[in-house]
Protein backbone atom coordinates (compact mmCIF):
# COMPACT_ATOMS: atom_id res chain seq x y z
CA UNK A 1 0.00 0.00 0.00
CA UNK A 2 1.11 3.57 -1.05
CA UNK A 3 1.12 5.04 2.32
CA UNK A 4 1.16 8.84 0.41
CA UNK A 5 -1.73 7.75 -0.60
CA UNK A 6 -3.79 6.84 3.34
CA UNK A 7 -4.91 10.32 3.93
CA UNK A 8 -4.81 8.79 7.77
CA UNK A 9 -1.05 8.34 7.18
CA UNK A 10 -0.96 11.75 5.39
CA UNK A 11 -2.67 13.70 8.07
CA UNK A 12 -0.44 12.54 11.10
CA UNK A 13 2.56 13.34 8.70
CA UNK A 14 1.25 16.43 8.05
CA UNK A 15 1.18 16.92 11.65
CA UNK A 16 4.60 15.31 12.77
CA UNK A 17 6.61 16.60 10.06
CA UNK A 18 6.17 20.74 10.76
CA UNK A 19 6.01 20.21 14.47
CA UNK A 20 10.10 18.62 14.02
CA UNK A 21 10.55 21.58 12.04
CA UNK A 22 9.07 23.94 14.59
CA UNK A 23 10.90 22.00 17.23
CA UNK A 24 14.38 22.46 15.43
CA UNK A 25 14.30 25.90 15.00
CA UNK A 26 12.97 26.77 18.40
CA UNK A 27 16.01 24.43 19.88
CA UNK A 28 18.35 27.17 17.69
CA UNK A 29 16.91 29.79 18.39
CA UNK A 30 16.66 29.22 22.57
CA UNK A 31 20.53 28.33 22.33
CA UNK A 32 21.04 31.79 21.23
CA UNK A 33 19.28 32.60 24.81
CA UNK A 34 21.21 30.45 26.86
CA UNK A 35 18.50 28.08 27.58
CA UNK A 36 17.30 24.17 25.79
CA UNK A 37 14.16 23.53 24.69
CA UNK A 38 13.22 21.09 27.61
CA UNK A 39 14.45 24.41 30.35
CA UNK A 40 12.52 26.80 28.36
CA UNK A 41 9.11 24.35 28.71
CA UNK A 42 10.20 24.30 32.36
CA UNK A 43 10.47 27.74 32.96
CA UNK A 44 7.10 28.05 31.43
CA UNK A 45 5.66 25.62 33.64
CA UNK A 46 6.80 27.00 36.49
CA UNK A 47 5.62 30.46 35.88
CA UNK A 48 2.11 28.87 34.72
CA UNK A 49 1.35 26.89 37.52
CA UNK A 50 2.02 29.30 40.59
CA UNK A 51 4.42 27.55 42.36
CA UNK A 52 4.13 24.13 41.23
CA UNK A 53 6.49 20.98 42.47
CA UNK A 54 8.49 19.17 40.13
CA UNK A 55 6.00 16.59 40.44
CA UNK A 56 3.77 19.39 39.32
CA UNK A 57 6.10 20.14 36.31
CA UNK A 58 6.09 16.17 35.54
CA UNK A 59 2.63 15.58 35.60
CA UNK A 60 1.86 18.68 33.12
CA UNK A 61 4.16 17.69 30.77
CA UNK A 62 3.82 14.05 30.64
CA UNK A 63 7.19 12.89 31.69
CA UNK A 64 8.29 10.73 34.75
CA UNK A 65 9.50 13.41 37.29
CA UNK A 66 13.39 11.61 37.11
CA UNK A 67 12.56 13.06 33.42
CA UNK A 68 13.02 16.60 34.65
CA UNK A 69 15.53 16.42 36.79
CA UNK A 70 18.26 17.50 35.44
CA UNK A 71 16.53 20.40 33.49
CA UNK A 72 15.53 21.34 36.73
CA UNK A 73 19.02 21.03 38.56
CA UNK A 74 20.46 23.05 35.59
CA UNK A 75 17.72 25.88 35.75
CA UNK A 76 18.64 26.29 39.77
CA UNK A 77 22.31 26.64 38.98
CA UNK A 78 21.91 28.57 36.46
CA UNK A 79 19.87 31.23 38.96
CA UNK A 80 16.67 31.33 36.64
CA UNK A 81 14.61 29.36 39.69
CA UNK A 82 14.79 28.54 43.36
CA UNK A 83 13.30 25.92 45.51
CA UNK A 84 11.40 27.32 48.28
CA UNK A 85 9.81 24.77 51.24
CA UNK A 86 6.22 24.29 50.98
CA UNK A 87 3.73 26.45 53.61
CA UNK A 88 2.08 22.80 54.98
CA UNK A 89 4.14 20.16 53.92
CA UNK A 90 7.95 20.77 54.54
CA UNK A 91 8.85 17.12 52.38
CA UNK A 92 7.64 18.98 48.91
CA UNK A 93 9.89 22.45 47.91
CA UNK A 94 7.51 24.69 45.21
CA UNK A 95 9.65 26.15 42.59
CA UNK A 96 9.76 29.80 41.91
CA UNK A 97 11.02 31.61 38.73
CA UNK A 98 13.65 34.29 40.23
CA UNK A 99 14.36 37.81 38.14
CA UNK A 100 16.73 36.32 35.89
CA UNK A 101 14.07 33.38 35.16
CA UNK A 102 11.17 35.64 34.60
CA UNK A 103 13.49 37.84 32.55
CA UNK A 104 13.88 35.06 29.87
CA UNK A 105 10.06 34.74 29.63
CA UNK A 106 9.15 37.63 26.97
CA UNK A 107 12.20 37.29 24.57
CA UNK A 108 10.91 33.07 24.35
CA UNK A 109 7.35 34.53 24.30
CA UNK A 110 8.32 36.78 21.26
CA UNK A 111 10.35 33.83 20.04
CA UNK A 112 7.38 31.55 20.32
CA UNK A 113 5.20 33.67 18.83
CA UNK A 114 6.69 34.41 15.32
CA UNK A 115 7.45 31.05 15.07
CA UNK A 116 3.21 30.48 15.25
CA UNK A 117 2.98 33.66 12.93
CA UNK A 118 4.99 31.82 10.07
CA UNK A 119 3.38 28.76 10.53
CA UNK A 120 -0.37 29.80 10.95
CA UNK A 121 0.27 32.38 8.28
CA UNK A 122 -2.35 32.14 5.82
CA UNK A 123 -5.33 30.76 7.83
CA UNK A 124 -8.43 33.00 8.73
CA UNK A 125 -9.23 33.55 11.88
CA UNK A 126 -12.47 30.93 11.73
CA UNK A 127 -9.71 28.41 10.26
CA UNK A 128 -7.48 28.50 13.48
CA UNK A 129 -10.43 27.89 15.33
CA UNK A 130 -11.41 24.65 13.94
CA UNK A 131 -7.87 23.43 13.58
CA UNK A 132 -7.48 24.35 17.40
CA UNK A 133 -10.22 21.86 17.68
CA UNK A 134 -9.63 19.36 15.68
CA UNK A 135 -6.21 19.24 17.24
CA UNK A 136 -7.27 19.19 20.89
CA UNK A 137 -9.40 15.53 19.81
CA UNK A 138 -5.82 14.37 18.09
CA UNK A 139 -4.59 15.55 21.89
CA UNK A 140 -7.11 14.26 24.03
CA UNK A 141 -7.12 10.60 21.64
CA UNK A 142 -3.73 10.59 22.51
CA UNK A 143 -3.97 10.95 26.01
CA UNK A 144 -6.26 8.13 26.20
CA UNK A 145 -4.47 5.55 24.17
CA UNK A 146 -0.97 6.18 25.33
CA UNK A 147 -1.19 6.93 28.64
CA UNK A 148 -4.50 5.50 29.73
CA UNK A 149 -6.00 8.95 30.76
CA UNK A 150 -8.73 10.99 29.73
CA UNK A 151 -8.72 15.14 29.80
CA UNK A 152 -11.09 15.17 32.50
CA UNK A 153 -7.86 12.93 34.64
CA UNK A 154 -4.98 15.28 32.99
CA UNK A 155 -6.53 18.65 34.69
């Protein structure tokens, strides 16, 4: 079977192929900010969630926590966050973006977002929505099947 020729195939491609792409050159262009890929997502994490745990971090993103580790370890030495000991619970630290951390957050932002401008350019507004959609069932599906939760279990 011509698999150019499975529009199931072609669609996941289609998917797969500009999200490498989109990877790459975010990976190059974060290098020229001192920071990987996997620390940037962390950073954003961290400001996101309001003083999450690494477990917090883990969870969001999919990984085992052991995953993040060392992004984490790097991102502390490097002074863009601190651990601070929870309130109630003393055994779990909450992370905390410091100035230097939150400093990196609009030139990634800016980054991030004429990345999405080149990519998106071209669709109407009406367009994004339904792809947004359409792409938040590919999301959800794969949730599910790969890691045995639904969105409703993710949140």
């Amino acid at each position: 079977m011509n698999r150019l020729a499975d529009s199931e195939y072609m669609m996941l491609r289609n998917l797969e192929v500009p999200s490498r792409l989109m990877a790459n050159r975010a990976t190059q262009r974060l290098k020229e900010l001192g920071v990987t890929k996997a620390q940037a997502q962390v950073l954003f994490m961290i400001h996101e969630l309001e003083q999450p745990s690494q477990e917090n971090i883990a969870n969001e993103l999919h990984v085992a926590r052991t995953a993040i580790r060392l992004t984490l370890q790097q991102l502390l030495k490097d002074g863009y966050a601190e651990r601070v000991p929870d309130q109630s619970d003393k055994r779990i630290h909450r992370l905390h973006l410091t100035a230097k951390g939150l400093a990196l957050l609009p030139p990634i932002d800016r980054m991030m977002a004429e990345n999405n401008q080149q990519v998106l350019a071209g669709l109407a507004e009406y367009e994004k929505i339904v792809f947004l959609g359409l792409l938040q069932k590919v999301y959800d599906n794969s949730l599910t099947a790969f890691l045995g939760k639904s969105k409703v279990q993710s949140e």
